[in-house]
PDB file of N, CA and C in Angstrom:
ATOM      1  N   UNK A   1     -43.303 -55.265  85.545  1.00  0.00           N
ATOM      2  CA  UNK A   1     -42.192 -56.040  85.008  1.00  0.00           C
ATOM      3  C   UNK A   1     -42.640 -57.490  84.846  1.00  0.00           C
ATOM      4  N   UNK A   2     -41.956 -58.246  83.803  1.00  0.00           N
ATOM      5  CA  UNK A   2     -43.023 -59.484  83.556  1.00  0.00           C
ATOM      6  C   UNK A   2     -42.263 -60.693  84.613  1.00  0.00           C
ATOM      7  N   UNK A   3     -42.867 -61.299  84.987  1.00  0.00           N
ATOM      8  CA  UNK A   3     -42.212 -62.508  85.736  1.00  0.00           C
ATOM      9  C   UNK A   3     -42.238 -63.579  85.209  1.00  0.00           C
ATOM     10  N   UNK A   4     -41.323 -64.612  85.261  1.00  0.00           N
ATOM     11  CA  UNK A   4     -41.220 -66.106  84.166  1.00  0.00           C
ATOM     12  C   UNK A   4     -40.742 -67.177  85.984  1.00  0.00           C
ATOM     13  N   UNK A   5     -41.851 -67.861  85.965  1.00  0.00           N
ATOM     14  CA  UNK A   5     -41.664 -69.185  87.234  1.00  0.00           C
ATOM     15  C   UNK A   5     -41.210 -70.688  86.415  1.00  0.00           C
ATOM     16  N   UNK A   6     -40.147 -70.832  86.396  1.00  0.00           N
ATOM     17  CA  UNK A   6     -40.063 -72.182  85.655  1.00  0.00           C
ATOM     18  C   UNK A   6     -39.505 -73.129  86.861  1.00  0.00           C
ATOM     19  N   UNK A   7     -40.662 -74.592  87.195  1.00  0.00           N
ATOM     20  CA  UNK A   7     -40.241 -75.141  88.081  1.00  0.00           C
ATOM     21  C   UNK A   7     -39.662 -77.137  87.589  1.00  0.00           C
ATOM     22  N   UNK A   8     -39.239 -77.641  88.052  1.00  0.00           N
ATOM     23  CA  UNK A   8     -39.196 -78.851  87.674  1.00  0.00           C
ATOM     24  C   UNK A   8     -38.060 -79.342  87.400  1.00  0.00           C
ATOM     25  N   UNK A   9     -37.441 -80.374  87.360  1.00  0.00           N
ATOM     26  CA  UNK A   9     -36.144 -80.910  87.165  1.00  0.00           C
ATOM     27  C   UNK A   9     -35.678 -80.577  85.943  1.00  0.00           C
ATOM     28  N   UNK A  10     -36.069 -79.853  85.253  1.00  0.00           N
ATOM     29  CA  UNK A  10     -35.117 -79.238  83.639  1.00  0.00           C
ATOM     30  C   UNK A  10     -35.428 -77.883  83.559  1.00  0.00           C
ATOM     31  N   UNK A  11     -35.109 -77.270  84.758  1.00  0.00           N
ATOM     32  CA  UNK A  11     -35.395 -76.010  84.522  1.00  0.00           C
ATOM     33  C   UNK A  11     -34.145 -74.826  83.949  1.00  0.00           C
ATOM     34  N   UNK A  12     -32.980 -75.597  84.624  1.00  0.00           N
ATOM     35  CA  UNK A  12     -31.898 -74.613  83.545  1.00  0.00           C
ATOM     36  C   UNK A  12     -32.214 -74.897  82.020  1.00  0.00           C
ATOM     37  N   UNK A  13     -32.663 -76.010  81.529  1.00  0.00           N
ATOM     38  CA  UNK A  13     -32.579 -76.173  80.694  1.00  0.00           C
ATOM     39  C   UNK A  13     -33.686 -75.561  79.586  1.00  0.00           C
ATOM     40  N   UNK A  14     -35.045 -75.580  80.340  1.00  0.00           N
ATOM     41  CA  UNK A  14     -35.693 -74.885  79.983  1.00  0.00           C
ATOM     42  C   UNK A  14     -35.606 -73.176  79.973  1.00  0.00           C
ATOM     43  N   UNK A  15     -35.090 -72.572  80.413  1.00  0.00           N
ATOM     44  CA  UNK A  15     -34.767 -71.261  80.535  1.00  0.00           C
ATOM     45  C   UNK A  15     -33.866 -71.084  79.474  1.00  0.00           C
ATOM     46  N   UNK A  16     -32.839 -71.702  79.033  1.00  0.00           N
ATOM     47  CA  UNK A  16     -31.949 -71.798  78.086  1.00  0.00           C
ATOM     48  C   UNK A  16     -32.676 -71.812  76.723  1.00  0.00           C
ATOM     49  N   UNK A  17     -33.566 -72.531  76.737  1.00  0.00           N
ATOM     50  CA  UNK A  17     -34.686 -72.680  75.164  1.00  0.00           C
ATOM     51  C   UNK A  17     -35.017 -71.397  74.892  1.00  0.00           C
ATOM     52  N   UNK A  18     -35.894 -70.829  76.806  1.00  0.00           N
ATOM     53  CA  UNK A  18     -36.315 -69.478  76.236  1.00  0.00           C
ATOM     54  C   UNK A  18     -35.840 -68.371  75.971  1.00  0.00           C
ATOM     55  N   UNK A  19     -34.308 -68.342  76.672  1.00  0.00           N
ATOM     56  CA  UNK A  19     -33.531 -67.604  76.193  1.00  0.00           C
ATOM     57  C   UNK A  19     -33.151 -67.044  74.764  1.00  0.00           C
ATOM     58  N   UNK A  20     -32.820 -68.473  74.303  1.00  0.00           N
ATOM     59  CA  UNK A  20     -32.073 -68.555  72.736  1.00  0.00           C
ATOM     60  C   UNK A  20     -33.712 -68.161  72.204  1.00  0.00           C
ATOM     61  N   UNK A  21     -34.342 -68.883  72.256  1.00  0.00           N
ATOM     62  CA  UNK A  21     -35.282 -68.194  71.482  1.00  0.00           C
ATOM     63  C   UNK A  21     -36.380 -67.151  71.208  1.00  0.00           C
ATOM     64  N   UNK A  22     -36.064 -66.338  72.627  1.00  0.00           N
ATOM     65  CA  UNK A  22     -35.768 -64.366  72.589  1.00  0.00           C
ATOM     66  C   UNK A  22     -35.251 -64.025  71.895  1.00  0.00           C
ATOM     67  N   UNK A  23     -33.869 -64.419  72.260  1.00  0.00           N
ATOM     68  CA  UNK A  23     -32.637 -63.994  70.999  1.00  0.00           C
ATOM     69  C   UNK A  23     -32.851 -63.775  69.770  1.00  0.00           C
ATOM     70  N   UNK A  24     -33.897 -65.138  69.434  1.00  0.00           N
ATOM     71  CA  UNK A  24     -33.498 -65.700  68.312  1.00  0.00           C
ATOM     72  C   UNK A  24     -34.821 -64.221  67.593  1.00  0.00           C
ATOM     73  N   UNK A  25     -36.041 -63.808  68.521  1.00  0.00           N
ATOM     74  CA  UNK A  25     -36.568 -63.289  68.199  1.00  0.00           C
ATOM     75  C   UNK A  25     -36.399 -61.715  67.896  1.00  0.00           C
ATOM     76  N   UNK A  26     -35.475 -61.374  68.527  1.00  0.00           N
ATOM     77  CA  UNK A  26     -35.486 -60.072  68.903  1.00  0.00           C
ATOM     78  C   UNK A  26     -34.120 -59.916  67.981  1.00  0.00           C
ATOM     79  N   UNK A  27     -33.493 -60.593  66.911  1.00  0.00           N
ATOM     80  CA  UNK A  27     -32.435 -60.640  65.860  1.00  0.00           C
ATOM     81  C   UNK A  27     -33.769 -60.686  64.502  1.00  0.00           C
ATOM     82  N   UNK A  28     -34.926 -61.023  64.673  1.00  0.00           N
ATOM     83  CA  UNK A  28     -36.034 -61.318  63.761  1.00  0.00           C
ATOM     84  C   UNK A  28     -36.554 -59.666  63.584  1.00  0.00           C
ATOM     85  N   UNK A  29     -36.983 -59.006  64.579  1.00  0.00           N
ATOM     86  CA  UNK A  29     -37.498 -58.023  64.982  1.00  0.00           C
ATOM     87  C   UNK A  29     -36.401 -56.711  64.736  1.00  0.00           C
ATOM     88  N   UNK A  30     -35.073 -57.175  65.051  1.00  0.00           N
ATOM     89  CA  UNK A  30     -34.607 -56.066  64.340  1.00  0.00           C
ATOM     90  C   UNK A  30     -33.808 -55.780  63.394  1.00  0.00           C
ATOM     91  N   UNK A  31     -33.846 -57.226  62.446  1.00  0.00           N
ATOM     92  CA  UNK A  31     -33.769 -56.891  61.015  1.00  0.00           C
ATOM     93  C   UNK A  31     -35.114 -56.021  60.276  1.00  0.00           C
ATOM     94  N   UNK A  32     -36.224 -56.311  60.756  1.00  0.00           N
ATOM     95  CA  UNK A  32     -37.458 -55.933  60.838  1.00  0.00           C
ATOM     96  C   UNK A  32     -37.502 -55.003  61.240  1.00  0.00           C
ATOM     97  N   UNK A  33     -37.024 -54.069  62.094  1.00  0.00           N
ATOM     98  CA  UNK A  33     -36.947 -52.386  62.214  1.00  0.00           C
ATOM     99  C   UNK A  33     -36.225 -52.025  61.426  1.00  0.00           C
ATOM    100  N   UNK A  34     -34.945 -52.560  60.902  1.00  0.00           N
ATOM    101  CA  UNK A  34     -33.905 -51.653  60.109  1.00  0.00           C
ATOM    102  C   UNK A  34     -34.714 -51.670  58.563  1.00  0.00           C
ATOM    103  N   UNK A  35     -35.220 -53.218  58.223  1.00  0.00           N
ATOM    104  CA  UNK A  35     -36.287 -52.514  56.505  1.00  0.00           C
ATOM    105  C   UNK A  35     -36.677 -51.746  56.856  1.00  0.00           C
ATOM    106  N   UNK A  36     -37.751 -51.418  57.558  1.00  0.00           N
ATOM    107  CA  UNK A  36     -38.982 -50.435  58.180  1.00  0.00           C
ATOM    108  C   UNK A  36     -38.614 -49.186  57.777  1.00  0.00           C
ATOM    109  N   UNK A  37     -37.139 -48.918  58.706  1.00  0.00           N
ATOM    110  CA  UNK A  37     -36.845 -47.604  58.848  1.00  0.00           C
ATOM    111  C   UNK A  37     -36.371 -47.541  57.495  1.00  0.00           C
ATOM    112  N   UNK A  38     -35.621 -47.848  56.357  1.00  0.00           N
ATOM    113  CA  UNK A  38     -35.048 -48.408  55.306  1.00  0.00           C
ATOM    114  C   UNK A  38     -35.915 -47.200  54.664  1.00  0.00           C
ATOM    115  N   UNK A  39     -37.674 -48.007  54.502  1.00  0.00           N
ATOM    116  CA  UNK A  39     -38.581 -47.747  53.740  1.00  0.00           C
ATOM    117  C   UNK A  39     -38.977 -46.660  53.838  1.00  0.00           C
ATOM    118  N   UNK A  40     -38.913 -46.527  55.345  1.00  0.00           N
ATOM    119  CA  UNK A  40     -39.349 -44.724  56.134  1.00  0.00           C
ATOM    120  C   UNK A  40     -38.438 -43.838  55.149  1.00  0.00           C
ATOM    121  N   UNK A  41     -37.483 -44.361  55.538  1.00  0.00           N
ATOM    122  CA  UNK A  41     -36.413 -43.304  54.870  1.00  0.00           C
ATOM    123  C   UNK A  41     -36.560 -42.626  53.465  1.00  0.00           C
ATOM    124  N   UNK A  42     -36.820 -43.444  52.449  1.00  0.00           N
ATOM    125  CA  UNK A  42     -37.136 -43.319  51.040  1.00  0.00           C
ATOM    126  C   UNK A  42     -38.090 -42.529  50.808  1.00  0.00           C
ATOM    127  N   UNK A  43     -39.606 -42.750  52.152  1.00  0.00           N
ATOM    128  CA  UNK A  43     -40.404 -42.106  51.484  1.00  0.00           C
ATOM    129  C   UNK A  43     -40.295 -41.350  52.328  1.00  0.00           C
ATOM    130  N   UNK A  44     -39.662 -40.700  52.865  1.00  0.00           N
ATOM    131  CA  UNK A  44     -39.612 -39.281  53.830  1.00  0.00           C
ATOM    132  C   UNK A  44     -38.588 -38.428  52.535  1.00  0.00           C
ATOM    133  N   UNK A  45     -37.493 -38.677  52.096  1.00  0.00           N
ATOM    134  CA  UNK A  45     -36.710 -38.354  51.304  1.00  0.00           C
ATOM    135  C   UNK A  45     -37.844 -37.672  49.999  1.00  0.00           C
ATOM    136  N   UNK A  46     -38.330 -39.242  49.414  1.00  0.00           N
ATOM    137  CA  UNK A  46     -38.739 -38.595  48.412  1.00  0.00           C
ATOM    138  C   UNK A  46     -40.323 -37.679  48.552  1.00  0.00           C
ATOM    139  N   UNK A  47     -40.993 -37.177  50.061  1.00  0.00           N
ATOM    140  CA  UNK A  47     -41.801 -36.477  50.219  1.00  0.00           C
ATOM    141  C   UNK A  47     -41.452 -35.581  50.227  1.00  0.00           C
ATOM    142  N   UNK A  48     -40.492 -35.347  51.293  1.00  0.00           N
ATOM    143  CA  UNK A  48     -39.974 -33.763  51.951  1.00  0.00           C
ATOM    144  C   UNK A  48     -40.363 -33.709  53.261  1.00  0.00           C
ATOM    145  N   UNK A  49     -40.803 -34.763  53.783  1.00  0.00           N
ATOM    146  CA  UNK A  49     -41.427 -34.870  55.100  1.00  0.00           C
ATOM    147  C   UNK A  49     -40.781 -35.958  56.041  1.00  0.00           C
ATOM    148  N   UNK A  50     -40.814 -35.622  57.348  1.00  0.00           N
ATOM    149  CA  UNK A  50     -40.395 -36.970  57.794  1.00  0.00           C
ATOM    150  C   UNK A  50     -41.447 -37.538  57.987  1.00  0.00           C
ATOM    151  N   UNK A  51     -41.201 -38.924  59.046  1.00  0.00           N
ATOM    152  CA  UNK A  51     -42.922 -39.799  59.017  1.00  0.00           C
ATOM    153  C   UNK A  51     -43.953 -39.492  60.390  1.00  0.00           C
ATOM    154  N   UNK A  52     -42.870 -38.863  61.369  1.00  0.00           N
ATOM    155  CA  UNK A  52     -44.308 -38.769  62.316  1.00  0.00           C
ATOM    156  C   UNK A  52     -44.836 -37.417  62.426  1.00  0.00           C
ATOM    157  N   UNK A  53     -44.309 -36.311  61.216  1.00  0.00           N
ATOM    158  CA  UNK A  53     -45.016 -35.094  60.693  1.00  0.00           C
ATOM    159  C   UNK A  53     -46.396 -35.984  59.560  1.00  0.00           C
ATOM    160  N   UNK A  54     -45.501 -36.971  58.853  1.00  0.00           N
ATOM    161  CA  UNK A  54     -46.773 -37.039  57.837  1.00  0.00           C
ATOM    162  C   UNK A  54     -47.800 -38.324  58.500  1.00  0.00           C
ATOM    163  N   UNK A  55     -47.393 -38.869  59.421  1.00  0.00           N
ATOM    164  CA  UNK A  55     -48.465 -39.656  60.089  1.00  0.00           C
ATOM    165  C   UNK A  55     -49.590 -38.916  60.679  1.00  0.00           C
ATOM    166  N   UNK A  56     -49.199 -38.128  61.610  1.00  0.00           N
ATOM    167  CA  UNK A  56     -49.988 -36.976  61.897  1.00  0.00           C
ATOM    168  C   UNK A  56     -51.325 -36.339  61.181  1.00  0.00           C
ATOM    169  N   UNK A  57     -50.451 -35.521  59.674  1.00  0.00           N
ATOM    170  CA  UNK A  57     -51.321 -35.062  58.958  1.00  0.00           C
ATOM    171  C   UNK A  57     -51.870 -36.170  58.304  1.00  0.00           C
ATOM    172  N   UNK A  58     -51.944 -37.508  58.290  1.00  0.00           N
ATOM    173  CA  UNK A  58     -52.294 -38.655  57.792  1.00  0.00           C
ATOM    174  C   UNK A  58     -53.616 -38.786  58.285  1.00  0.00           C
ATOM    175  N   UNK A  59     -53.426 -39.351  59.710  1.00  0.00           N
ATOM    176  CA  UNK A  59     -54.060 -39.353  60.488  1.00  0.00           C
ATOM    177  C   UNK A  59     -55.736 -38.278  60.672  1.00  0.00           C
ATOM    178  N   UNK A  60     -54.961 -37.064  60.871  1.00  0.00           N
ATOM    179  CA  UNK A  60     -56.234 -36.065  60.392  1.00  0.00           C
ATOM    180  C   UNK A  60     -56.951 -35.730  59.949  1.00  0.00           C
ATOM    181  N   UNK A  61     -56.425 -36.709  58.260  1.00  0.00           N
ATOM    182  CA  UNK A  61     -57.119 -36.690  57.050  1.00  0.00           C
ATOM    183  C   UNK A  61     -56.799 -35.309  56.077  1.00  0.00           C
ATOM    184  N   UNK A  62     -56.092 -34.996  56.635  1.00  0.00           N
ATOM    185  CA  UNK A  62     -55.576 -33.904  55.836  1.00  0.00           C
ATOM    186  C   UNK A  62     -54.346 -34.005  54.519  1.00  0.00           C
ATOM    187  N   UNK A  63     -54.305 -35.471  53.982  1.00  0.00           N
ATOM    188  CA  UNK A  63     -53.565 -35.819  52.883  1.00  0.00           C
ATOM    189  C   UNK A  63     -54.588 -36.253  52.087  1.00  0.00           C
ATOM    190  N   UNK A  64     -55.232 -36.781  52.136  1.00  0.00           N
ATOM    191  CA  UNK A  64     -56.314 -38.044  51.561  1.00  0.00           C
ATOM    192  C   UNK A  64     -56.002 -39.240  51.992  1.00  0.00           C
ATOM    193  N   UNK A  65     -56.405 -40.228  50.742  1.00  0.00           N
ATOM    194  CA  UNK A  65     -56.040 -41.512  50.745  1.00  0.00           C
ATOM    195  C   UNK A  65     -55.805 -42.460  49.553  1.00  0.00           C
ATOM    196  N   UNK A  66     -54.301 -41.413  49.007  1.00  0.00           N
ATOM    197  CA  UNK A  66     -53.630 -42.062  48.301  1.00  0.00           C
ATOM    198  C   UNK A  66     -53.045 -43.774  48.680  1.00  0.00           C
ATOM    199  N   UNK A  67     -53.058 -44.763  47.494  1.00  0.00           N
ATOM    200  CA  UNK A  67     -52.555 -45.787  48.360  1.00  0.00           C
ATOM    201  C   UNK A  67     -51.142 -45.378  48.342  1.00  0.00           C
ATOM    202  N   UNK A  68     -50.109 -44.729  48.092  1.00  0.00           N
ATOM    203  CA  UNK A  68     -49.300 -44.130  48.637  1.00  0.00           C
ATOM    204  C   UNK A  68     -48.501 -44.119  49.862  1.00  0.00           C
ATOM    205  N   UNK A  69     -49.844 -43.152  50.184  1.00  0.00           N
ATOM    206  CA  UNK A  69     -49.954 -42.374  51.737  1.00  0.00           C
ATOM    207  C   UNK A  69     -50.506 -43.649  52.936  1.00  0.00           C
ATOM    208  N   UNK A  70     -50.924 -44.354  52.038  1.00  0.00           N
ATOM    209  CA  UNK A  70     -51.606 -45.815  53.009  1.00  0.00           C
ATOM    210  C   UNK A  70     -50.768 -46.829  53.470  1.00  0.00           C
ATOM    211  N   UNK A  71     -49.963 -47.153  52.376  1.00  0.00           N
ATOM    212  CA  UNK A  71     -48.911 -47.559  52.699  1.00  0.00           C
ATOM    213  C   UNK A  71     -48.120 -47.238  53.500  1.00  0.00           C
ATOM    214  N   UNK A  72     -47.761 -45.568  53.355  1.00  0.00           N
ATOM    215  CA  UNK A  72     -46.471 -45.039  54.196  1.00  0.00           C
ATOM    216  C   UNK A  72     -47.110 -45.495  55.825  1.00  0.00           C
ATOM    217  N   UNK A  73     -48.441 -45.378  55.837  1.00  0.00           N
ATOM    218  CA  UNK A  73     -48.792 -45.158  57.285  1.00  0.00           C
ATOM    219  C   UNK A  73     -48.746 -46.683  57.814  1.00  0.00           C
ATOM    220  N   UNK A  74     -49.251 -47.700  57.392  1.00  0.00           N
ATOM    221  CA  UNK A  74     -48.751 -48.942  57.695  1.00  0.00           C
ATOM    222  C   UNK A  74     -47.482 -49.243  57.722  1.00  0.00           C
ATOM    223  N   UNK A  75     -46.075 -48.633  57.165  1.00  0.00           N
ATOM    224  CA  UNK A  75     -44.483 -48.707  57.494  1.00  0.00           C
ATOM    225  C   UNK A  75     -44.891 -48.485  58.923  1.00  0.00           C
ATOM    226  N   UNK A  76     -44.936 -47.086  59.134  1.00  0.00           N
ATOM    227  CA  UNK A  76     -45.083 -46.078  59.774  1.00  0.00           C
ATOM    228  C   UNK A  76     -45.422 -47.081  61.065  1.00  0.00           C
ATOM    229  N   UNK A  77     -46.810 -47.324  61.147  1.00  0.00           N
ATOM    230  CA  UNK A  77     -47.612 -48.579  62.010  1.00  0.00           C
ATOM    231  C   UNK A  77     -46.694 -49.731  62.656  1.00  0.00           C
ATOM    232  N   UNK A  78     -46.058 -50.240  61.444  1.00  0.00           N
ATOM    233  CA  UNK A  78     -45.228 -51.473  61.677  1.00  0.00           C
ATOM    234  C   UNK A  78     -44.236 -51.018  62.039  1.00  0.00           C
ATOM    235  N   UNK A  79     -43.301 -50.296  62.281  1.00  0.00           N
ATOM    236  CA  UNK A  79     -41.993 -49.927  62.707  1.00  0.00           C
ATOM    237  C   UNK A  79     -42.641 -49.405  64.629  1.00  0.00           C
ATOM    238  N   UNK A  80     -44.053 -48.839  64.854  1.00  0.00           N
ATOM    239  CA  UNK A  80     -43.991 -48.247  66.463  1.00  0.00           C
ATOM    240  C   UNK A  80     -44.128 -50.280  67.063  1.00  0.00           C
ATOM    241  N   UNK A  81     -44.823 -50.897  66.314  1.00  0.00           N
ATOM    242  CA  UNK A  81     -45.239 -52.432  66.596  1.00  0.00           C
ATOM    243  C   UNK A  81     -43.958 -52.942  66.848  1.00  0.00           C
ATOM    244  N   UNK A  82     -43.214 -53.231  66.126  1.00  0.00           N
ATOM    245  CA  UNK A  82     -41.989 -53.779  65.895  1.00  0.00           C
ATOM    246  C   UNK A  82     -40.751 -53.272  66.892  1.00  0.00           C
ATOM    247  N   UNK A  83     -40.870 -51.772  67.312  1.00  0.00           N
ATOM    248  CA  UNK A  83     -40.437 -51.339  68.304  1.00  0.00           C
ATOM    249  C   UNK A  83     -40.837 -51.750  69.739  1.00  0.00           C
ATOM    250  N   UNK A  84     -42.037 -51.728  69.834  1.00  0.00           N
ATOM    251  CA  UNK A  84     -42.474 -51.953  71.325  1.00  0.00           C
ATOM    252  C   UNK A  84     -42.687 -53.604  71.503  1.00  0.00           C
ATOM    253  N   UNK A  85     -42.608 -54.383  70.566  1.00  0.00           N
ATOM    254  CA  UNK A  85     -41.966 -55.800  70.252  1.00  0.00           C
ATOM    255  C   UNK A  85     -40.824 -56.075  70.708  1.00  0.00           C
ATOM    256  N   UNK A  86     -39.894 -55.376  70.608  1.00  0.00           N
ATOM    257  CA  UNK A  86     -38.506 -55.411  71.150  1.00  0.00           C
ATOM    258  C   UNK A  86     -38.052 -54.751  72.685  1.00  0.00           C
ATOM    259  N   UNK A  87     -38.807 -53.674  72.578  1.00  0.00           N
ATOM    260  CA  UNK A  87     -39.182 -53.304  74.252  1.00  0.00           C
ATOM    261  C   UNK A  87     -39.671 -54.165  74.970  1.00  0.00           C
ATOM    262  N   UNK A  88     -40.607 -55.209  74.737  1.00  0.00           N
ATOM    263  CA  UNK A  88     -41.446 -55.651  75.488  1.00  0.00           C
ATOM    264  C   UNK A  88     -39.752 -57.126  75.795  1.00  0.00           C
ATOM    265  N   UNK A  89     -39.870 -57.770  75.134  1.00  0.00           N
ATOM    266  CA  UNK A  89     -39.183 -58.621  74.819  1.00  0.00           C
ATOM    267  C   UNK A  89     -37.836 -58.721  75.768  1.00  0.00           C
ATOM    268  N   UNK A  90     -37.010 -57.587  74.727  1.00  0.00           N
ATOM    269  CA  UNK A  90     -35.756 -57.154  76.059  1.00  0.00           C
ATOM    270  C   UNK A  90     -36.045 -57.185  77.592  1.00  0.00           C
ATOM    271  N   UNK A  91     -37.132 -56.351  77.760  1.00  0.00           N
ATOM    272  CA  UNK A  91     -37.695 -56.671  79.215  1.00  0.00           C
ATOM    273  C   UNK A  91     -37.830 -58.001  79.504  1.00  0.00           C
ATOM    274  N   UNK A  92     -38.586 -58.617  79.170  1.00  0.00           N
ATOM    275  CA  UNK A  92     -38.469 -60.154  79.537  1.00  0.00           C
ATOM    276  C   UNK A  92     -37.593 -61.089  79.086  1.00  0.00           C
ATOM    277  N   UNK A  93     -36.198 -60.434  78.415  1.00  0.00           N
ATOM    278  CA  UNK A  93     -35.332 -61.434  78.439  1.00  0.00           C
ATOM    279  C   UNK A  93     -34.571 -61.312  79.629  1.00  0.00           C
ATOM    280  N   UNK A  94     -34.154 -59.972  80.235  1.00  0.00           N
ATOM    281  CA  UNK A  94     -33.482 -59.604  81.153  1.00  0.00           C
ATOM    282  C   UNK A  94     -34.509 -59.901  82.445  1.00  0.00           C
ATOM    283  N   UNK A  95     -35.506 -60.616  82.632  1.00  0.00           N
ATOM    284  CA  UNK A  95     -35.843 -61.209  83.496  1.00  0.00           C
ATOM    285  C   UNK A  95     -35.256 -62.975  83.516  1.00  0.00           C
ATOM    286  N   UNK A  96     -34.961 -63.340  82.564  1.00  0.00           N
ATOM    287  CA  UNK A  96     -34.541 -64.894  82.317  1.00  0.00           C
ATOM    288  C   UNK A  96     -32.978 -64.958  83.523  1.00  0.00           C
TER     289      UNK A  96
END
């Protein structure tokens, strides 16, 4: 669990900065999951696949390497990032 030591005569005040600007991050991050998933969505729709069936076979090399398929896998990429961005985060706001 992450620990935050803030010592010194402005320390509510400093905690308050880092607060709001968790907040401010983790409102950044999940407008930033909802495109993601947005994009997931479209191209799962218009494959027939969802994305961590076609990451998979991505992965394996068993699609090729359409830029397409390159793309989808960088959504794909950026949405587990962007998730565990916000995991990480939440955790250390609820340490503040």
């Amino acid at each position: 669990m992450p620990q935050v030591n803030i010592q010194g005569k402005a320390t509510d005040h400093i905690q308050s900065f880092i607060k709001i600007g968790i907040e401010n991050q983790l409102r950044i991050i999940s407008f930033g999951i909802s495109k993601t998933k947005r994009k997931l969505e479209f191209l799962e729709k218009e494959a027939g696949m969802d994305s961590s069936n076609f990451y998979r076979q991505f992965m394996e090399g068993r699609l090729g390497d359409d830029l397409k398929f390159i793309k989808w896998a960088g959504e794909y990429e950026t949405l587990e990032h962007l998730e565990e961005d916000q995991r990480e985060l939440q955790e250390f706001n609820r340490c503040l």
